[in-house]
N, C-alpha and C. Protein backbone atom coordinates (compact mmCIF):
# COMPACT_ATOMS: atom_id res chain seq x y z
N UNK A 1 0.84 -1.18 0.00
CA UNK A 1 0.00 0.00 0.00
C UNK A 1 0.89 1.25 0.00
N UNK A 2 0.50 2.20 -1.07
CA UNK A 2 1.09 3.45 -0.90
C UNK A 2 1.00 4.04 0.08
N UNK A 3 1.41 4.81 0.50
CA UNK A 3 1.04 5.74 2.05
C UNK A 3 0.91 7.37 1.05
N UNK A 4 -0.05 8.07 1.78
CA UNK A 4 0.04 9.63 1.31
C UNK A 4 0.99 9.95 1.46
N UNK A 5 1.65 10.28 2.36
CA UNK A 5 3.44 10.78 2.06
C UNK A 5 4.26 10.46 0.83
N UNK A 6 3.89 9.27 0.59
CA UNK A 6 4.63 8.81 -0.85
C UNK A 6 4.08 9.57 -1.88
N UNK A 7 2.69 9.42 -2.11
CA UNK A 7 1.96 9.83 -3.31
C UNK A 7 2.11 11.33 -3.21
N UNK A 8 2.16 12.38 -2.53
CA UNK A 8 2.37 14.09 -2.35
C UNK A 8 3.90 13.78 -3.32
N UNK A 9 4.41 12.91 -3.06
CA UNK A 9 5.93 13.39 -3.52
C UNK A 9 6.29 12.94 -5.45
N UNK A 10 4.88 12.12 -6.09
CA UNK A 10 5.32 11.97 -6.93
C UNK A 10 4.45 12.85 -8.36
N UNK A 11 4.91 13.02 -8.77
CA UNK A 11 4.83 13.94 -10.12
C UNK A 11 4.87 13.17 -11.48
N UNK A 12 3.96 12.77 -12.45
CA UNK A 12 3.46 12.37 -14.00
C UNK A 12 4.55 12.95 -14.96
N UNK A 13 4.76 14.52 -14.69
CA UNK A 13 5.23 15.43 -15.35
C UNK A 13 6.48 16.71 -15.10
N UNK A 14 6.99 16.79 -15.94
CA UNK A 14 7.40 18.36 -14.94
C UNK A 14 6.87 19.45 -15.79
N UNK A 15 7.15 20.83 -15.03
CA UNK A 15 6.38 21.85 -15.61
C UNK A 15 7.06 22.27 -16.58
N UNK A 16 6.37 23.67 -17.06
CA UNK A 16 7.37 24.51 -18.05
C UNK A 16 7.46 26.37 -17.94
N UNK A 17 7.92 27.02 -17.95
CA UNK A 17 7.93 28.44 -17.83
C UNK A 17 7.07 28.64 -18.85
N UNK A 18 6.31 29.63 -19.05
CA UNK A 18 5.87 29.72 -20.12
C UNK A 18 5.83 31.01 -20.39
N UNK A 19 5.48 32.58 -19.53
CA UNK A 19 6.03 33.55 -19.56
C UNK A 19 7.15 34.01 -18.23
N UNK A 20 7.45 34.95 -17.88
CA UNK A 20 8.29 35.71 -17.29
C UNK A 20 7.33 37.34 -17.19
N UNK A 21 7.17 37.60 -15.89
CA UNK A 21 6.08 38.53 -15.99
C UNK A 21 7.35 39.93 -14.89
N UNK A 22 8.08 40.74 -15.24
CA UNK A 22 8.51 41.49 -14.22
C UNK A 22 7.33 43.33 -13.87
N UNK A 23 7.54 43.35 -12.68
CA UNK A 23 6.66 44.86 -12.46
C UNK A 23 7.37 45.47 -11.77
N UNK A 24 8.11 46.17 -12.93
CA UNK A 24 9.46 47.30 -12.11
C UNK A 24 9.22 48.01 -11.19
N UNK A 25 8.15 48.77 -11.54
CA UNK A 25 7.64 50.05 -10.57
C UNK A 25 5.97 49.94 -10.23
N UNK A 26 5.60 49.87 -8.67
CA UNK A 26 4.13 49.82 -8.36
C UNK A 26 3.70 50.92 -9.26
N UNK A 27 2.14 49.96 -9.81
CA UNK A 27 1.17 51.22 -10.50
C UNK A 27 1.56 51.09 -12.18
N UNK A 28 2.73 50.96 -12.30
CA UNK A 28 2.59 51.08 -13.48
C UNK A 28 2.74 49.36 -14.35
N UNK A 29 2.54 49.36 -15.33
CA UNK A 29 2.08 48.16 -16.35
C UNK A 29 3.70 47.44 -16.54
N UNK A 30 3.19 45.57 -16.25
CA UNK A 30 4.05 45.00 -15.91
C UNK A 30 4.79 44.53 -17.41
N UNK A 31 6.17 43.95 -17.30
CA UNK A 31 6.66 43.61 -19.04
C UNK A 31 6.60 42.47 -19.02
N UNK A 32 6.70 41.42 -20.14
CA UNK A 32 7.20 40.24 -20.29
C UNK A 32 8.42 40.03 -20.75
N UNK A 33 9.00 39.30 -20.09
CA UNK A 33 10.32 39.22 -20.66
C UNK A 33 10.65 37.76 -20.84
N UNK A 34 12.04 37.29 -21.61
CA UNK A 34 12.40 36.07 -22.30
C UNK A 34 13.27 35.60 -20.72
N UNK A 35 13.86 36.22 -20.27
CA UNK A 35 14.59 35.66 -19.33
C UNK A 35 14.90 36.70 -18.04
N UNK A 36 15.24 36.05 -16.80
CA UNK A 36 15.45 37.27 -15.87
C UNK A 36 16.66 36.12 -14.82
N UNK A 37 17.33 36.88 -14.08
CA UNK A 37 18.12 35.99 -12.81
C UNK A 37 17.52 36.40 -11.64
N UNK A 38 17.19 35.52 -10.82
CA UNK A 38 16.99 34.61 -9.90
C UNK A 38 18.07 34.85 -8.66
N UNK A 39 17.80 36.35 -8.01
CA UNK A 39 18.48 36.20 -6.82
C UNK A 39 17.99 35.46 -5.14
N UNK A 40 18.40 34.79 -4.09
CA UNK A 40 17.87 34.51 -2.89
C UNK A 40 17.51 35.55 -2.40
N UNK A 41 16.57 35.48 -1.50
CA UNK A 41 16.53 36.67 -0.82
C UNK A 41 16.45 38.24 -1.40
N UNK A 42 15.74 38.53 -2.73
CA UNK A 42 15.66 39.66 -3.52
C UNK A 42 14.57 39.52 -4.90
N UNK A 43 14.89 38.05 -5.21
CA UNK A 43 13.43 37.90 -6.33
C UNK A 43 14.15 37.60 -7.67
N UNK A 44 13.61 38.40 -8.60
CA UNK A 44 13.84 37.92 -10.10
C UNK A 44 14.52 39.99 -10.51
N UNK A 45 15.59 39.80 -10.71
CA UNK A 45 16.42 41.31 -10.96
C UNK A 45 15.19 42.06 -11.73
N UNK A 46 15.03 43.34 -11.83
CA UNK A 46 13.73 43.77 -12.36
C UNK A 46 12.77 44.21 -12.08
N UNK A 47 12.64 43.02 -11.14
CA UNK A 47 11.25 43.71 -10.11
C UNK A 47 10.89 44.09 -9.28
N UNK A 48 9.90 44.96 -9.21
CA UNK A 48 9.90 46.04 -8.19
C UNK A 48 10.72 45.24 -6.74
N UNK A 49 9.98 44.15 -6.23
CA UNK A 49 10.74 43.10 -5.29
C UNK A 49 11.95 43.49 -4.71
N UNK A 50 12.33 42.96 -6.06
CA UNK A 50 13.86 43.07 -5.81
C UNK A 50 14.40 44.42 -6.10
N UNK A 51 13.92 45.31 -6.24
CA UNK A 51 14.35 46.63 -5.85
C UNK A 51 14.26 46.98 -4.48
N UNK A 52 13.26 46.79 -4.34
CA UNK A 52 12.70 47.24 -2.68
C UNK A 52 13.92 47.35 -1.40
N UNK A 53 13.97 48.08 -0.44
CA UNK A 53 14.86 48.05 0.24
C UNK A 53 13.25 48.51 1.34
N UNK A 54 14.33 47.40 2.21
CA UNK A 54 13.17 46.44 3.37
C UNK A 54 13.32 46.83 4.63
N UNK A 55 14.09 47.79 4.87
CA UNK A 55 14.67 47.86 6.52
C UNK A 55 15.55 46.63 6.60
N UNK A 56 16.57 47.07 5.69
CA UNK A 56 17.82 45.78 5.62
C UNK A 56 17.22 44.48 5.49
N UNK A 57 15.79 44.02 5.81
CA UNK A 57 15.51 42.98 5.67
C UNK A 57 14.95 42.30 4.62
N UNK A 58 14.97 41.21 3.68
CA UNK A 58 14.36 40.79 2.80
C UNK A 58 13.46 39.67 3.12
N UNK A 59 11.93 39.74 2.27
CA UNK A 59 11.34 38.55 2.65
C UNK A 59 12.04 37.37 1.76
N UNK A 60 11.44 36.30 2.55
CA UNK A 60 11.80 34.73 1.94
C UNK A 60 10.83 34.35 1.73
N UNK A 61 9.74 34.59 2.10
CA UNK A 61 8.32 33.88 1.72
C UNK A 61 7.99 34.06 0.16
N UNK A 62 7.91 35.14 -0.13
CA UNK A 62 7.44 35.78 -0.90
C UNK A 62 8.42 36.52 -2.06
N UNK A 63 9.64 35.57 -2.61
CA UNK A 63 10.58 36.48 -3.23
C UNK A 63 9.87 36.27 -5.08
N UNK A 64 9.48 35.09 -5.21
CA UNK A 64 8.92 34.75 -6.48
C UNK A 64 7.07 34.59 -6.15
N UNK A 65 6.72 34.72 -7.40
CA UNK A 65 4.81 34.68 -7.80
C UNK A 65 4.50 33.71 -8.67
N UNK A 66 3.98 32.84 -8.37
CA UNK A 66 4.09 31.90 -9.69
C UNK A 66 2.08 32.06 -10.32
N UNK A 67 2.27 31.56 -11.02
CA UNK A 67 0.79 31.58 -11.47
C UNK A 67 0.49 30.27 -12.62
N UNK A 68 -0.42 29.63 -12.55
CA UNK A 68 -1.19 28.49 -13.49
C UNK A 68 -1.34 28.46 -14.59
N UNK A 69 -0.32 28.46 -15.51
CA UNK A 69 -0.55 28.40 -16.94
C UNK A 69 -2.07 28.32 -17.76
N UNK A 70 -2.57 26.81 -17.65
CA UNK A 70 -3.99 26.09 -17.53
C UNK A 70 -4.60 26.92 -16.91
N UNK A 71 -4.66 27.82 -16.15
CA UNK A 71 -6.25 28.47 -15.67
C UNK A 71 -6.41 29.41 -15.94
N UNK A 72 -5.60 30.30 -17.14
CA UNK A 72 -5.80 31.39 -17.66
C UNK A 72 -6.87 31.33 -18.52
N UNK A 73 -7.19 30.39 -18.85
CA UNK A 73 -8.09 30.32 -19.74
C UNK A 73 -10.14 30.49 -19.45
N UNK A 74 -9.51 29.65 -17.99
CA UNK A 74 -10.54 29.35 -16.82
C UNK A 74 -10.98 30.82 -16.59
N UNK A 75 -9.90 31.44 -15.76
CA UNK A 75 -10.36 32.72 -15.10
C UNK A 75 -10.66 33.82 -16.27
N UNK A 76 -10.21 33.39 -17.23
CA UNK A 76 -10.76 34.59 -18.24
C UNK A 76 -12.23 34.39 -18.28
N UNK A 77 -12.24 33.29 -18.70
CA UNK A 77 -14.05 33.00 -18.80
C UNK A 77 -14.94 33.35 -17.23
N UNK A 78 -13.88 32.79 -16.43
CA UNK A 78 -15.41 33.57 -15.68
C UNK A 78 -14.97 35.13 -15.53
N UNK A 79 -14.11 35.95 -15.72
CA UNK A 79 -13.88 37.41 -15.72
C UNK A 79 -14.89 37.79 -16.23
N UNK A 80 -15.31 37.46 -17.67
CA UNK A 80 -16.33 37.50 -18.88
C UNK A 80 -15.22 38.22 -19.78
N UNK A 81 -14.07 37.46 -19.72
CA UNK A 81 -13.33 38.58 -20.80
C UNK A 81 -12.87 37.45 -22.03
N UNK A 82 -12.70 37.68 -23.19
CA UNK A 82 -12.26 36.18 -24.07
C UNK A 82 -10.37 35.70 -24.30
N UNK A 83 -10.09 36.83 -23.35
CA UNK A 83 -8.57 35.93 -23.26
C UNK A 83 -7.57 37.11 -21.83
N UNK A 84 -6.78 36.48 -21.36
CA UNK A 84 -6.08 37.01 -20.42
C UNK A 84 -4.82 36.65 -20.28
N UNK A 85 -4.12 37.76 -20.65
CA UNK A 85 -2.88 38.05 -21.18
C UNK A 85 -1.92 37.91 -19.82
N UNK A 86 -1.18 36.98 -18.99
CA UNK A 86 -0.34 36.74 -18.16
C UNK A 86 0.26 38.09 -17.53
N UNK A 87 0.53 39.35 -18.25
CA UNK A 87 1.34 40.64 -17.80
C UNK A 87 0.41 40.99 -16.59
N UNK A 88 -1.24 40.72 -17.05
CA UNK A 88 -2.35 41.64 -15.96
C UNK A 88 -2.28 40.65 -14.76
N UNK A 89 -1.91 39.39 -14.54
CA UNK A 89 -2.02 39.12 -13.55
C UNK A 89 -1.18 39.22 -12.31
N UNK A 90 -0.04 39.85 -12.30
CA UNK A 90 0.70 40.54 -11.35
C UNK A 90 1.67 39.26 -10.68
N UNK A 91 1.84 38.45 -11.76
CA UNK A 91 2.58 37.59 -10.87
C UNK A 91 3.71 37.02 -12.19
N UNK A 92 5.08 36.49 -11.34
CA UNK A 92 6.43 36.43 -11.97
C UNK A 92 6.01 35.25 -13.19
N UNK A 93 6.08 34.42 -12.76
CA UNK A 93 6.18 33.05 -13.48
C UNK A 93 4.63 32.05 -13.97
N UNK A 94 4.67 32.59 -15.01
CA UNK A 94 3.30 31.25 -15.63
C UNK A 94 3.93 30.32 -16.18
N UNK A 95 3.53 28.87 -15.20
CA UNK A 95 3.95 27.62 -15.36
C UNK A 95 3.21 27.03 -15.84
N UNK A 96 3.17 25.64 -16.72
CA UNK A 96 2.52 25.13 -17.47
C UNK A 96 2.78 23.59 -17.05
N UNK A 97 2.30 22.37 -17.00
CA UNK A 97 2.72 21.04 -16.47
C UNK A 97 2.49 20.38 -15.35
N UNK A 98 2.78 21.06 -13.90
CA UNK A 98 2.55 20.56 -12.96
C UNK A 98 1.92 21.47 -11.94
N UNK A 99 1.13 21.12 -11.08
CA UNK A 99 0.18 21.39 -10.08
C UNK A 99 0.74 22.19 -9.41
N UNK A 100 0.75 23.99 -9.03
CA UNK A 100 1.28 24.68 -8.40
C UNK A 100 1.18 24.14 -6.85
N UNK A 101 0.11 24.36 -6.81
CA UNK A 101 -0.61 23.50 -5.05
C UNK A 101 0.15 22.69 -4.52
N UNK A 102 0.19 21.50 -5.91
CA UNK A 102 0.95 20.29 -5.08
C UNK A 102 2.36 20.45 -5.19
N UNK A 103 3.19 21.32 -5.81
CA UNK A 103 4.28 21.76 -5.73
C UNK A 103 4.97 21.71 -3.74
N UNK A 104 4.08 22.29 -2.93
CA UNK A 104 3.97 22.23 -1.76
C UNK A 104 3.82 21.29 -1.06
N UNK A 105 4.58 20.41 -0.41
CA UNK A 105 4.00 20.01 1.02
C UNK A 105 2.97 19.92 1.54
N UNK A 106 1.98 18.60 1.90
CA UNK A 106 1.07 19.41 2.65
C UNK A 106 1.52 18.83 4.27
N UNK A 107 2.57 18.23 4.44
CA UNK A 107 3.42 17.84 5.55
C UNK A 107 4.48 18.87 5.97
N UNK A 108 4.24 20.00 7.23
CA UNK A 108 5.04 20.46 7.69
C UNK A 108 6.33 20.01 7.26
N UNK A 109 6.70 18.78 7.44
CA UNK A 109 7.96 18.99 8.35
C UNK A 109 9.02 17.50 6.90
N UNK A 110 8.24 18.38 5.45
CA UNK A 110 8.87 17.81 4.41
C UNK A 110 8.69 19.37 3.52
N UNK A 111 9.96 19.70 3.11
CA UNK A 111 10.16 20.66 1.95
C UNK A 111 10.83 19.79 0.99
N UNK A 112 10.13 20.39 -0.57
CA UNK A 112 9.88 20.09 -1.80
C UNK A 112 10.54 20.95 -2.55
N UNK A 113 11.83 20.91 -3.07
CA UNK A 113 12.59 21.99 -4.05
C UNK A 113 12.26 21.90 -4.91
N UNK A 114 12.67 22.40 -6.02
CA UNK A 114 12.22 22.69 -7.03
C UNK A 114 13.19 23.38 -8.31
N UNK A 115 13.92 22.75 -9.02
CA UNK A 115 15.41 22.99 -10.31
C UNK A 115 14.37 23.60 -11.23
N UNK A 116 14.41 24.50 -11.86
CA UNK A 116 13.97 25.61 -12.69
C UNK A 116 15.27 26.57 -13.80
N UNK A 117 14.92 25.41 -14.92
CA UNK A 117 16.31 25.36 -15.65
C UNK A 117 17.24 24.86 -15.16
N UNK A 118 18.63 25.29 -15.55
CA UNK A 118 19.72 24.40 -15.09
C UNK A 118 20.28 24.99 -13.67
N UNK A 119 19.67 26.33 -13.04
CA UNK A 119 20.40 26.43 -11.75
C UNK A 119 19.64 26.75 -10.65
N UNK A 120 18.33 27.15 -10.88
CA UNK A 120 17.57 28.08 -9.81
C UNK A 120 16.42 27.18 -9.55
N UNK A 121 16.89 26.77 -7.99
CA UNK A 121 16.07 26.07 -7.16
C UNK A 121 15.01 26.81 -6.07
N UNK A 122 13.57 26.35 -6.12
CA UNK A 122 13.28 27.27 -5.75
C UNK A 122 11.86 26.23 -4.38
N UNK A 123 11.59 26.72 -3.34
CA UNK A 123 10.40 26.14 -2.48
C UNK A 123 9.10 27.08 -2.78
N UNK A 124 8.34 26.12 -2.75
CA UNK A 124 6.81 26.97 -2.59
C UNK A 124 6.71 27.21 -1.04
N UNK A 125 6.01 28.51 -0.97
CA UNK A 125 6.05 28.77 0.55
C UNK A 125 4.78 28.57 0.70
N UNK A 126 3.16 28.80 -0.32
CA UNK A 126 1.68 29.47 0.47
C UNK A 126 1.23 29.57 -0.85
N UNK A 127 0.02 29.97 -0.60
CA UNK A 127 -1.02 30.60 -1.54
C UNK A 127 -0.50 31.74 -2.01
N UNK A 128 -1.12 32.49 -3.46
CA UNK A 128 -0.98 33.95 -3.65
C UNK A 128 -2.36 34.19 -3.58
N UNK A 129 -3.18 34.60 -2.80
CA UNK A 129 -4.31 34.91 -2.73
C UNK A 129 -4.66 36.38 -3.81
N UNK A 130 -5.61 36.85 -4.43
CA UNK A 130 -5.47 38.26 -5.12
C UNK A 130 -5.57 38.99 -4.65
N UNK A 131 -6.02 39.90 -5.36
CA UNK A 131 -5.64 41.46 -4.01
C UNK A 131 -6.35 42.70 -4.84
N UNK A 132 -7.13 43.66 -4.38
CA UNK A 132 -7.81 44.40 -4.76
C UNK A 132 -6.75 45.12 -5.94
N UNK A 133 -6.05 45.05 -6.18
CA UNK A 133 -5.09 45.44 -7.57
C UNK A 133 -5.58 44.52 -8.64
N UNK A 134 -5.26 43.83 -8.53
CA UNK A 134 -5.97 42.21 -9.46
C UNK A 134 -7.05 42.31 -9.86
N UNK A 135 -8.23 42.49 -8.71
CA UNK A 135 -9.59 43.03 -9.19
C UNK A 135 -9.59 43.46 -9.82
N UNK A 136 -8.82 45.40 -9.67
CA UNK A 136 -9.29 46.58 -10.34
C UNK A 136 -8.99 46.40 -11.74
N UNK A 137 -7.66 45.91 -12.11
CA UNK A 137 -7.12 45.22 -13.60
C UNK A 137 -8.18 44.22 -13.99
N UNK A 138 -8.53 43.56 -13.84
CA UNK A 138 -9.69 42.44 -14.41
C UNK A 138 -10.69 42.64 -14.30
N UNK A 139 -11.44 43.52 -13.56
CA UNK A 139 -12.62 44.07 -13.40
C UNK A 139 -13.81 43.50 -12.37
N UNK A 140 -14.93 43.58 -12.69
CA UNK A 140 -16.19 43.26 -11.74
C UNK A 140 -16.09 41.55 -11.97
N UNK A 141 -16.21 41.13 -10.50
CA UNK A 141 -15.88 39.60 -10.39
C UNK A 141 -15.02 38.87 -10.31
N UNK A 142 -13.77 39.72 -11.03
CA UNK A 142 -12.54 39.20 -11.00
C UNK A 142 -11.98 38.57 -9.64
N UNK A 143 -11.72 39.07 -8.26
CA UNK A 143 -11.64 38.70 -7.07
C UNK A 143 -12.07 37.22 -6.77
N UNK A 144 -13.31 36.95 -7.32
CA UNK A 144 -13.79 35.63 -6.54
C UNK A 144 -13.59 34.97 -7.74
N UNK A 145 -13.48 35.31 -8.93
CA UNK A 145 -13.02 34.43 -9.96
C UNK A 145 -11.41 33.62 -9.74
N UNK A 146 -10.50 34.61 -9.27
CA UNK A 146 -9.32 34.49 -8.78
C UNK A 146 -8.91 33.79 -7.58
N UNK A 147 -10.32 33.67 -6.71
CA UNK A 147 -10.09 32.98 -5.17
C UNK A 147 -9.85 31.67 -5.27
N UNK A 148 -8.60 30.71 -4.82
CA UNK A 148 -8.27 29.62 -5.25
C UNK A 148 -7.40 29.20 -6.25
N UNK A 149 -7.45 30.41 -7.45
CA UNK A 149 -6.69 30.59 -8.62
C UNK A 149 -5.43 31.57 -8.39
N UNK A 150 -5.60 32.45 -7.38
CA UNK A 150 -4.55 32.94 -7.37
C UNK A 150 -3.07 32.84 -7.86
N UNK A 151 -2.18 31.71 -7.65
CA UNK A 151 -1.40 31.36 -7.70
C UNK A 151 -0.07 31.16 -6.67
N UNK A 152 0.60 30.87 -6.77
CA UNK A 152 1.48 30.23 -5.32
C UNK A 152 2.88 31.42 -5.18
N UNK A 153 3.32 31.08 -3.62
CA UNK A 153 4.57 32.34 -3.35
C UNK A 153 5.80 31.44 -3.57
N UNK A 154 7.16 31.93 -3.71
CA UNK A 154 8.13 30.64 -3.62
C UNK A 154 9.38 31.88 -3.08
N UNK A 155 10.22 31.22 -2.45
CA UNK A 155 11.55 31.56 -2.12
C UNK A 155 12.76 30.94 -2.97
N UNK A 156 13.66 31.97 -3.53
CA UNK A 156 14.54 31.07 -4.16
C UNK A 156 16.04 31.09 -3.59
N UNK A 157 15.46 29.10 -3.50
CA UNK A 157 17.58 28.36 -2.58
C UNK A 157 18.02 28.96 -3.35
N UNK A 158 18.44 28.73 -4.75
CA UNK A 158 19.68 28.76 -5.47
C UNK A 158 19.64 29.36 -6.60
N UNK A 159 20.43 30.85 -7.31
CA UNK A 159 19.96 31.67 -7.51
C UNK A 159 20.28 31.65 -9.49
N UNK A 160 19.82 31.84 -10.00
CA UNK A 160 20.64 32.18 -11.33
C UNK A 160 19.46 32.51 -12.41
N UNK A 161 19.95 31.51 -13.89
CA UNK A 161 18.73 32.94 -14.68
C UNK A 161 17.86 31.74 -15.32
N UNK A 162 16.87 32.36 -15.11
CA UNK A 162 15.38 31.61 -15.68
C UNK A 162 15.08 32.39 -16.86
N UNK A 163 14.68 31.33 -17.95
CA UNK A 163 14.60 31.39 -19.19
C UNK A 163 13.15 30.75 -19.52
N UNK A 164 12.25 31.70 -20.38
CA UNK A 164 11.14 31.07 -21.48
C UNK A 164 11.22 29.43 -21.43
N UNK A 165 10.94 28.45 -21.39
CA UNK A 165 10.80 27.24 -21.46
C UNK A 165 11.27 26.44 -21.02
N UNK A 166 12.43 26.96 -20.09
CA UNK A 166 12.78 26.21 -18.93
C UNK A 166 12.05 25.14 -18.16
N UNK A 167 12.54 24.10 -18.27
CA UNK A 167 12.02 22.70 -17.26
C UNK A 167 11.69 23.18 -15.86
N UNK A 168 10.67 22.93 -15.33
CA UNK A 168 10.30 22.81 -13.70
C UNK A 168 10.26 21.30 -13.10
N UNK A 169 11.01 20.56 -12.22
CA UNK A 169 11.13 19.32 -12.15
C UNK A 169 11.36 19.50 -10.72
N UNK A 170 11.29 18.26 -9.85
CA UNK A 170 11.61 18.18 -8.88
C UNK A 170 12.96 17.55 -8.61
N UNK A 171 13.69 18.47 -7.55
CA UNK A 171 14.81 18.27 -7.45
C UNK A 171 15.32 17.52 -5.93
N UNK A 172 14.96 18.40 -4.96
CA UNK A 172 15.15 17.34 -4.08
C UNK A 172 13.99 17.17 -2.43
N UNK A 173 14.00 16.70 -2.18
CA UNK A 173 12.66 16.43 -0.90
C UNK A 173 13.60 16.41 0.67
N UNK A 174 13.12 17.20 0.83
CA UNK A 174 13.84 17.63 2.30
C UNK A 174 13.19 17.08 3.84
N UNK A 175 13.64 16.11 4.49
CA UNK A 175 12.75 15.75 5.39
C UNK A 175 13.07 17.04 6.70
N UNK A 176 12.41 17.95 7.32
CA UNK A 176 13.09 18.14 8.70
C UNK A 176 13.04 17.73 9.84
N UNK A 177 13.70 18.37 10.52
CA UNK A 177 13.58 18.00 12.24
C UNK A 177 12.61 18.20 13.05
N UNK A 178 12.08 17.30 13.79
CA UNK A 178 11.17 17.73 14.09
C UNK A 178 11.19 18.87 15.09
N UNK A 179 10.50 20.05 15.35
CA UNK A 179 10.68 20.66 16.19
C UNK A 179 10.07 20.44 17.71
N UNK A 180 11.10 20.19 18.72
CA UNK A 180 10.69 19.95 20.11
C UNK A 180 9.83 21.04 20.96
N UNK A 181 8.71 20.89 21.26
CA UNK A 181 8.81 21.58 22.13
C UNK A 181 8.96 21.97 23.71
N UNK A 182 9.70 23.35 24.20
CA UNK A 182 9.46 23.09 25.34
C UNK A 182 8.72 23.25 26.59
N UNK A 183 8.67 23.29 27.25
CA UNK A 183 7.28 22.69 28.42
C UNK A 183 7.86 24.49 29.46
């Protein structure tokens, strides 16, 4: 008998990049681009993100945006719009192949990397839930069309440059420690 722990960890497929979405500056209209690098702790060079200066601090949760290749198609239709162009959705990476969701863990205390091209490894941290920006770009409905669809946050281990059609595969499965607690 399989056990769920086993089955979370195995994958049919791997994914594929399919755009590159950067948003240099809040407010204004995001670019697509063919390729970008992949710093830890700063994001994808370009974007606003990784411009940002944090109070010396950078997030890790939240350095990459990934978004669902396959459900662009979905959320356009219920938007009521007949196609939706990856730039409006405010997020880095539209992947194509494998299950953003299940990209994640749903076991604490197992992290799931992730090789994205030949150098940039990256963890899913959470949901990208949308955000009244998202709305206002997609219009009336958009929000709850997006709830669930959002797309996922990731931190990136290992840093370098992501390219248009780059492989998403799984690279390595991290068991941790458990954490003790104390009394």
């Amino acid at each position: 008998m399989t056990l769920l722990r086993d089955l979370t960890q195995q994958f049919a497929s791997q994914g594929r990049i399919e755009h590159i979405v950067l948003r240099a500056v809040r407010g204004e209209p995001a670019i697509v681009v063919d390729e970008a690098r992949a710093e830890p702790g700063r994001g994808l060079i370009g974007d606003r993100r990784a411009n940002a200066v944090r109070s010396g601090k950078q997030s890790t949760k939240r350095e990459l945006t990934l978004f669902q290749a396959e459900h662009l198609p979905v959320v356009a239709t219920w938007c009521g719009l007949s196609e939706l162009q990856p730039s409006r959705l405010r997020r880095n990476l539209v992947i194509s192949g494998v299950n953003l969701i299940a990209m994640r863990s749903p076991f604490a205390d197992v992290v799931l990397e992730w090789l994205v091209g030949d150098e940039v490894i990256i963890q899913i941290t959470g949901p990208c839930d949308p955000c009244s920006k998202m709305a206002a770009e997609l219009g009336l409905g958009s929000y709850n069309a997006l709830r669930g669809h959002g797309g996922m946050t990731a931190r990136i281990v290992a840093g370098g440059l992501v390219r248009v059609g780059d492989s998403v595969c799984l690279n390595a499965i991290r068991q941790l420690e458990p954490k003790i607690k104390s009394s």
